[in-house]
Protein backbone atom coordinates (compact mmCIF):
# COMPACT_ATOMS: atom_id res chain seq x y z
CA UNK A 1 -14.14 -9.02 -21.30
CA UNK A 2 -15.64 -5.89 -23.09
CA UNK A 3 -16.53 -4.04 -20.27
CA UNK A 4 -12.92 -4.18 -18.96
CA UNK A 5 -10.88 -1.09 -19.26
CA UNK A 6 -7.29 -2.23 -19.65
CA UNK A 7 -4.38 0.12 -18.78
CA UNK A 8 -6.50 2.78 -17.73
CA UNK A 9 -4.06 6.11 -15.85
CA UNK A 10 -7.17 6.97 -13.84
CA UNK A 11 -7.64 4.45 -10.86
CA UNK A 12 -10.48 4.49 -7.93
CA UNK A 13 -10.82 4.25 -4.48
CA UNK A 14 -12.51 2.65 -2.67
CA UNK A 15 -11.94 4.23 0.29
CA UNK A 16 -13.48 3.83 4.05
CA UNK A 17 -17.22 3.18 4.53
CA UNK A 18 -18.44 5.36 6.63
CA UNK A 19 -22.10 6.98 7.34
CA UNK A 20 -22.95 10.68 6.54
CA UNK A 21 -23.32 11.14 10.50
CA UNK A 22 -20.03 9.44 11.04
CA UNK A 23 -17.86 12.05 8.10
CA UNK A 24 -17.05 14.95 10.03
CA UNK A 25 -15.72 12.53 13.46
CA UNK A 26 -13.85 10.56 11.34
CA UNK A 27 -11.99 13.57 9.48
CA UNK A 28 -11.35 15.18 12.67
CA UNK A 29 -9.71 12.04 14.90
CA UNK A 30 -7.71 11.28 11.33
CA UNK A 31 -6.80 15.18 10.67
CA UNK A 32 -5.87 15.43 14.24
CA UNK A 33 -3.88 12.32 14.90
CA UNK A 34 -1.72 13.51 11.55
CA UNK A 35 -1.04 17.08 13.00
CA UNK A 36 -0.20 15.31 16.45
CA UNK A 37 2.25 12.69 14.53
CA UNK A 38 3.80 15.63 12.55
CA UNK A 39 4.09 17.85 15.67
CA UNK A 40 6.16 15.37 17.64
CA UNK A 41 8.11 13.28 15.35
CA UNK A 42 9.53 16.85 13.29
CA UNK A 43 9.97 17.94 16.82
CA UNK A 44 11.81 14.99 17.76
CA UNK A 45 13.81 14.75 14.82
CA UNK A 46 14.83 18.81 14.92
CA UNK A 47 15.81 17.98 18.60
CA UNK A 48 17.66 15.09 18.00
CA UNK A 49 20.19 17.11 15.42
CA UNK A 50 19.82 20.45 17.60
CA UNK A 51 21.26 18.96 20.91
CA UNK A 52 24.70 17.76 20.96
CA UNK A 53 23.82 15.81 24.02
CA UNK A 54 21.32 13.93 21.88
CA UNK A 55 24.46 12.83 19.01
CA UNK A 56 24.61 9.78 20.65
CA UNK A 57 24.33 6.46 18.55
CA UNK A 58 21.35 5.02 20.01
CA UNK A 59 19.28 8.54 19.48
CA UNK A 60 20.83 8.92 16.09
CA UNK A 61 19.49 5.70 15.00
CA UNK A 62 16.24 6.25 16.38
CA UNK A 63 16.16 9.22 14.61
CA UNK A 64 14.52 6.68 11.57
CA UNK A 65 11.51 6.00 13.18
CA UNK A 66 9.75 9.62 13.59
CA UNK A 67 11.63 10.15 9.91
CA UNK A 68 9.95 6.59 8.73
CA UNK A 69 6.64 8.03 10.44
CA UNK A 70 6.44 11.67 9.02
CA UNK A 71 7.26 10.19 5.25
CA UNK A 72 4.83 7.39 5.74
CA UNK A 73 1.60 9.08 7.37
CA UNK A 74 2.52 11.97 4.70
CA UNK A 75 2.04 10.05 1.82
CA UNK A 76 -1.44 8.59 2.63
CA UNK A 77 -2.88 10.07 5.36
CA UNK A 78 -3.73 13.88 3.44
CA UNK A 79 -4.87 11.71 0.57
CA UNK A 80 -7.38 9.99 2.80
CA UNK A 81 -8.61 13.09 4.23
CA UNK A 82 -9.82 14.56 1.34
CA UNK A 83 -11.64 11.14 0.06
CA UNK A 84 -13.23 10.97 3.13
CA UNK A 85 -15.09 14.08 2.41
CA UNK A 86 -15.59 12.90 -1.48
CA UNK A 87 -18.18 10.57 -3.04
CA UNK A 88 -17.00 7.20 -3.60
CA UNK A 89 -17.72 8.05 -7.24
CA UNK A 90 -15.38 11.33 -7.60
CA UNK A 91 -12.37 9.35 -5.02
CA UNK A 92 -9.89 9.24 -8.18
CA UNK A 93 -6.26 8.50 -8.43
CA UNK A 94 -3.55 8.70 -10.86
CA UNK A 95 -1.74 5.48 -11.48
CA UNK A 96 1.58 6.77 -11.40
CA UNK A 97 0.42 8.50 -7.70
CA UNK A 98 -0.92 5.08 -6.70
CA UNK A 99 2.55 3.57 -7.07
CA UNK A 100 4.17 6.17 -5.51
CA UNK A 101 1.56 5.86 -2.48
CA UNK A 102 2.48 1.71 -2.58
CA UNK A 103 5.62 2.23 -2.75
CA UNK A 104 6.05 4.98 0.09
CA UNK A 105 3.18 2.77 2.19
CA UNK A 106 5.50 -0.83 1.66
CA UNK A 107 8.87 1.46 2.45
CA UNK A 108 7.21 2.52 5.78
CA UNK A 109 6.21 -0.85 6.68
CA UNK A 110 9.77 -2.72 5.75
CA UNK A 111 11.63 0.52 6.80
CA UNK A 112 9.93 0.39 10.49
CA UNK A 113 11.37 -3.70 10.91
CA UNK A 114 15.23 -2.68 9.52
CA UNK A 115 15.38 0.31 11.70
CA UNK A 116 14.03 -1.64 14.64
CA UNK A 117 16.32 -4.22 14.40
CA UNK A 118 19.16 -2.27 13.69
CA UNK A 119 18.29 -0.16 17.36
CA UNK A 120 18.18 -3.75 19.10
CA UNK A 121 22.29 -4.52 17.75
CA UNK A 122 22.77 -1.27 19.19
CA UNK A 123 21.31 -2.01 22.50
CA UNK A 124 23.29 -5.33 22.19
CA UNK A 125 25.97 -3.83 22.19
CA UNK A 126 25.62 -0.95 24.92
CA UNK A 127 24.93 -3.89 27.35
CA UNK A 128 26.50 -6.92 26.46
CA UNK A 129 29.69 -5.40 25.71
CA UNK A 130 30.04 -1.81 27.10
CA UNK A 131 33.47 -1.24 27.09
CA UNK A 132 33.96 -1.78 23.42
CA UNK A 133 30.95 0.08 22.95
CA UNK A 134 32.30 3.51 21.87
CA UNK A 135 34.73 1.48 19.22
CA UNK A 136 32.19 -0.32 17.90
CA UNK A 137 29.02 2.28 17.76
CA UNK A 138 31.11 5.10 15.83
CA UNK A 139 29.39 7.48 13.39
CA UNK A 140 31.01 5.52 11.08
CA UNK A 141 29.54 2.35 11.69
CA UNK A 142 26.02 4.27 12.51
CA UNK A 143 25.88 5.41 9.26
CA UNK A 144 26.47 2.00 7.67
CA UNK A 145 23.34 0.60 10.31
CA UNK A 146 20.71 3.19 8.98
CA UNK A 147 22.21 3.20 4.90
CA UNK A 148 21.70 -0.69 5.39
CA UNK A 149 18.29 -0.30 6.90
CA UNK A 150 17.12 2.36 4.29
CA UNK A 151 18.87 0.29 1.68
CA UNK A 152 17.46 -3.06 2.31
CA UNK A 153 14.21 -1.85 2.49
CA UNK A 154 14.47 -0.30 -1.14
CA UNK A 155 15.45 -3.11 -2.71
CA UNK A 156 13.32 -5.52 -1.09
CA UNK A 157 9.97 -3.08 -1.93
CA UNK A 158 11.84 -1.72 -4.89
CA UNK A 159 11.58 -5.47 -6.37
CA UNK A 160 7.77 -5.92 -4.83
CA UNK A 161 6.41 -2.97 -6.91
CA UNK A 162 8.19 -3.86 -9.87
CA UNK A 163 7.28 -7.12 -10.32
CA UNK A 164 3.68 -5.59 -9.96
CA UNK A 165 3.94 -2.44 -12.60
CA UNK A 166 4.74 -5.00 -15.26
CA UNK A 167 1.50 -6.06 -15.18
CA UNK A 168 -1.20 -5.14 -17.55
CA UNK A 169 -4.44 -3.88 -16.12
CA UNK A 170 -7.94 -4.65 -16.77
CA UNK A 171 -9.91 -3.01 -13.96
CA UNK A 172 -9.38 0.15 -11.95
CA UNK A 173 -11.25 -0.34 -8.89
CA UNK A 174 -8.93 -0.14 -5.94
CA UNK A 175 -10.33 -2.54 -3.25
CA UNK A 176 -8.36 -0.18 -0.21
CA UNK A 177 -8.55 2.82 1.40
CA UNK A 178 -5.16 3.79 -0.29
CA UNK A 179 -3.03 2.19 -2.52
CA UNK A 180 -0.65 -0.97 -1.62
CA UNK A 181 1.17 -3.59 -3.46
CA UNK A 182 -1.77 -6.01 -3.28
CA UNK A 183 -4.47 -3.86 -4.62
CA UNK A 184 -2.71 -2.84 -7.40
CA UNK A 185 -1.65 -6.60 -8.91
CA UNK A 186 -5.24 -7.27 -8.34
CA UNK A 187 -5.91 -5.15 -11.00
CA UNK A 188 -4.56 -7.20 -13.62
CA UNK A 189 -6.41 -10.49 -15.25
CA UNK A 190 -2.32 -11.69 -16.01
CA UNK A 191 -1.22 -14.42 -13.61
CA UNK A 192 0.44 -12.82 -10.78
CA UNK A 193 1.97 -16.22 -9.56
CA UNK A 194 5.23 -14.43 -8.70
CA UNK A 195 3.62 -11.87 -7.41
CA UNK A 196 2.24 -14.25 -4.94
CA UNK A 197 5.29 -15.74 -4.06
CA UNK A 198 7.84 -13.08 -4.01
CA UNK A 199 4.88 -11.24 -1.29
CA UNK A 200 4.80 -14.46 0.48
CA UNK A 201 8.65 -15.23 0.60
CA UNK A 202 9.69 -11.13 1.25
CA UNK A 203 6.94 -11.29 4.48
CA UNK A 204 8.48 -14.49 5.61
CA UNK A 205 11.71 -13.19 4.74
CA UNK A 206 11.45 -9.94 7.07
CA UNK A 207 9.17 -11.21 9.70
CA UNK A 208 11.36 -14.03 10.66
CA UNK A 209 14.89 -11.66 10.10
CA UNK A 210 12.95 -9.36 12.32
CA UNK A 211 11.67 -11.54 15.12
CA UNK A 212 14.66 -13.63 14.87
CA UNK A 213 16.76 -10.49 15.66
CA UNK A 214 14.85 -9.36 18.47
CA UNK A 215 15.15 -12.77 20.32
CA UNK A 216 18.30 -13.10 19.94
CA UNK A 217 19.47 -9.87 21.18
CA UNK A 218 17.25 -9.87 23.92
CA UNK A 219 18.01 -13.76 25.02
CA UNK A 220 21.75 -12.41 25.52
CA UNK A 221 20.74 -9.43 27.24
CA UNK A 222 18.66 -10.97 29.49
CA UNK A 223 21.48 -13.52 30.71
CA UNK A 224 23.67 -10.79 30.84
CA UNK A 225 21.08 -9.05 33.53
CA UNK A 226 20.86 -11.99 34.99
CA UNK A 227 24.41 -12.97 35.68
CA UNK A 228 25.44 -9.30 36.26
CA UNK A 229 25.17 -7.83 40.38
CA UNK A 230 25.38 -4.42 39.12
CA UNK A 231 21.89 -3.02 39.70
CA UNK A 232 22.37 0.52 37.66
CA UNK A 233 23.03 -1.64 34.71
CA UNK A 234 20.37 -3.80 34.92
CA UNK A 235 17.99 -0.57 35.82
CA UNK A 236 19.58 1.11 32.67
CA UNK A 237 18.83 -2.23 30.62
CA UNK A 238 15.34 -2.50 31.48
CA UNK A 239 14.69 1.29 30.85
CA UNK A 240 16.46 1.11 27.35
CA UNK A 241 15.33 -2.08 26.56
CA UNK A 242 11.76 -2.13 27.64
CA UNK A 243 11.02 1.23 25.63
CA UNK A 244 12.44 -0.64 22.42
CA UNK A 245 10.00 -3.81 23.01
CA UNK A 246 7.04 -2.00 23.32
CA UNK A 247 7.20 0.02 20.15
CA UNK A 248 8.41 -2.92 18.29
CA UNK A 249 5.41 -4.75 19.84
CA UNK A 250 3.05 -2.25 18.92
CA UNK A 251 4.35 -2.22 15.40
CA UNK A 252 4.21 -6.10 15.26
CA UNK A 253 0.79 -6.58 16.77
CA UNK A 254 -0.47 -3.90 13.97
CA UNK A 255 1.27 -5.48 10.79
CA UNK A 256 -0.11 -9.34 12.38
CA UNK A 257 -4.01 -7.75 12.95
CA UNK A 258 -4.04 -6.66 8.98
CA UNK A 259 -2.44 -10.23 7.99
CA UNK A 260 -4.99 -12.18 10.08
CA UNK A 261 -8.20 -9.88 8.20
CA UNK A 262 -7.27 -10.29 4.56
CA UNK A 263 -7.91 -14.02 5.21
CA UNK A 264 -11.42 -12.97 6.19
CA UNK A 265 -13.34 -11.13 3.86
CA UNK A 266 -16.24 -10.99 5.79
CA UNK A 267 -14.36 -8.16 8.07
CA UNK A 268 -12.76 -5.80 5.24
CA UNK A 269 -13.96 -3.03 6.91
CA UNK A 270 -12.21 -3.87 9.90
CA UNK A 271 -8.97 -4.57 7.92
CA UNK A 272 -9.35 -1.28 6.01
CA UNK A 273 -9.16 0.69 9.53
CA UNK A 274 -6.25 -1.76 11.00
CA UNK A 275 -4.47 -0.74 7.92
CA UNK A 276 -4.73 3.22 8.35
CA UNK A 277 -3.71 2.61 11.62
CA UNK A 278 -0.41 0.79 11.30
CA UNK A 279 0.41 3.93 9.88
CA UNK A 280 -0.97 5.96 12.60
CA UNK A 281 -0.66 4.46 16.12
CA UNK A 282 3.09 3.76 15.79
CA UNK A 283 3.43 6.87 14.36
CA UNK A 284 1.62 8.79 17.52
CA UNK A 285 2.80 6.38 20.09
CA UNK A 286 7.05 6.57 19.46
CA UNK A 287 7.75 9.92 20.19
CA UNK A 288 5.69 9.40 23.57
CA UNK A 289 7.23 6.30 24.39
CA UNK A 290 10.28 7.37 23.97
CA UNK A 291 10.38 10.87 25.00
CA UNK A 292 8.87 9.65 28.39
CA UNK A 293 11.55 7.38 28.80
CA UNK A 294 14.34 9.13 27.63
CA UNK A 295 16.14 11.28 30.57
CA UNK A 296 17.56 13.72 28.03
CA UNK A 297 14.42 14.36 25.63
CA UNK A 298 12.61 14.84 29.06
CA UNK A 299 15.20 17.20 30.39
CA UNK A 300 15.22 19.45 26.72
CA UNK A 301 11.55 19.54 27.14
CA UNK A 302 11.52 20.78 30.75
CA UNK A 303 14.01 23.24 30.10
CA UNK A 304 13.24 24.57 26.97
CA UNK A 305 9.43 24.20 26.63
CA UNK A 306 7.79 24.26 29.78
CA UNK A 307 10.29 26.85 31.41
CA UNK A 308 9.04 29.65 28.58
CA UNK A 309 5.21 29.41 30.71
């Protein structure tokens, strides 16, 4: 017990491990996949507000996802730049910037599941009930989807983290390449118990709102396709709909693959990179799933961009 620092401001890092040869690679993919997520999801979001043809509900409240990504990858991703190029001895952190990164890291996760599930009602909507659509989906009531998305988030993470900074802390060896929720109670020798089970019970909590949700919405709109003759509304469905399921897959898949490796040790090197790149592939992947997809994104981009060459 006296060799424990307790309450120390000045955390470490562990960081990646990677070899001397590997460095320079590694910096470039991760220093180029943020300037390619920044690059297209500020683009997206400047377009969205730009073109009055884009203030429709279903854009507007996509609109959180490239928002979600940019706030998300900006928090860690510059951070693990420059420890990639440090010494594990010199990769220091403040505490109070460690929470911040948790926090911002545990927003972006539960922010990316409320957004996502608020964009399914939507799509519900649109197809299960189209003619009440425009009374039901007004700015109003699209406002009150993305406050209550944004809002459950913060106090669901809000009570994670502080349940965790009233812990006292006896080491300061942070077992990640940046900071989450989970490496920083295991820096106290107090019983997290509650720690354990408010984690447990807010995963369960969102995973099963969140997959609930989606199978739900899509049950109905796949009965409505199926009992419905009219072919440009089933074409439109599958379009709209299909583009929403594969970036909530791809979000889902990522958050599963770094649940599955912290039960196995053996591959925290594996679970280290699966956990930079929840961040990153959704993050590079929505504005190209959706802007291929999306007739009107596709359209500003032919007209404005590629018509200046």
């Amino acid at each position: 017990m006296g060799n424990y620092t307790y309450n120390s401001f000045t955390l470490q890092l562990e960081g990646l491990n990677v070899s001397n040869e590997s460095i320079y690679p590694v910096f470039l993919f991760f220093f180029f996949s943020y300037l390619f997520i920044m690059v297209t999801n500020v683009g997206i979001v400047v377009l969205i507000f730009n073109d009055k043809n884009l203030h429709q509900p279903m854009y507007l409240l996509f609109s959180n996802l490239p928002f979600n990504d940019i706030i998300g990858n900006s928090i860690m991703v510059p951070r693990l730049l420059v420890d990639i190029l440090l010494p594990p001895s010199e990769r220091l952190i403040s505490y109070y910037e460690c929470v911040v990164q948790a926090f911002a890291s545990h927003m972006f996760g539960t922010t990316s599941h409320t957004v996502l599930m608020i964009m399914a009602f939507d799509r519900y909507v649109a197809i299960c009930d189209p003619l009440r659509y425009a009374a039901i989906m007004t700015n109003k009531m699209v406002i009150k989807l993305t406050v209550s998305a944004w809002g459950v988030a913060l106090v669901l993470v809000g009570i994670l983290l502080g349940l965790t900074i009233r812990l006292n802390r006896c080491r300061t060896m942070i077992m990640n390449p940046y900071c989450d929720n989970a490496s920083l109670f295991k820096l106290s020798c107090d019983s997290v118990f509650i720690n354990n089970v408010y984690g447990l019970t807010f995963t369960v909590v969102l995973f099963t709102s969140s997959i609930g949700t989606m199978v739900l919405t899509y049950t109905k709109i796949t009965v409505v396709c199926l009992t419905c003759k009219n072919k440009s509304l089933n074409s439109k469905a599958l379009k709209t709909c299909s583009t929403h399921l594969i970036v909530y897959l791809i979000m889902l898949i990522s958050g599963f693959s770094i649940i599955t490796l912290h039960r196995f040790p053996q591959y925290s090197n594996y679970r280290k990179l699966c956990s930079i790149l929840f961040h990153i592939i959704p993050g590079s992947l929505n504005p190209i799933i959706y802007g291929i997809q999306s007739k009107e994104i596709k359209k500003f981009i032919s007209e404005k961009v590629f018509s200046n060459f």
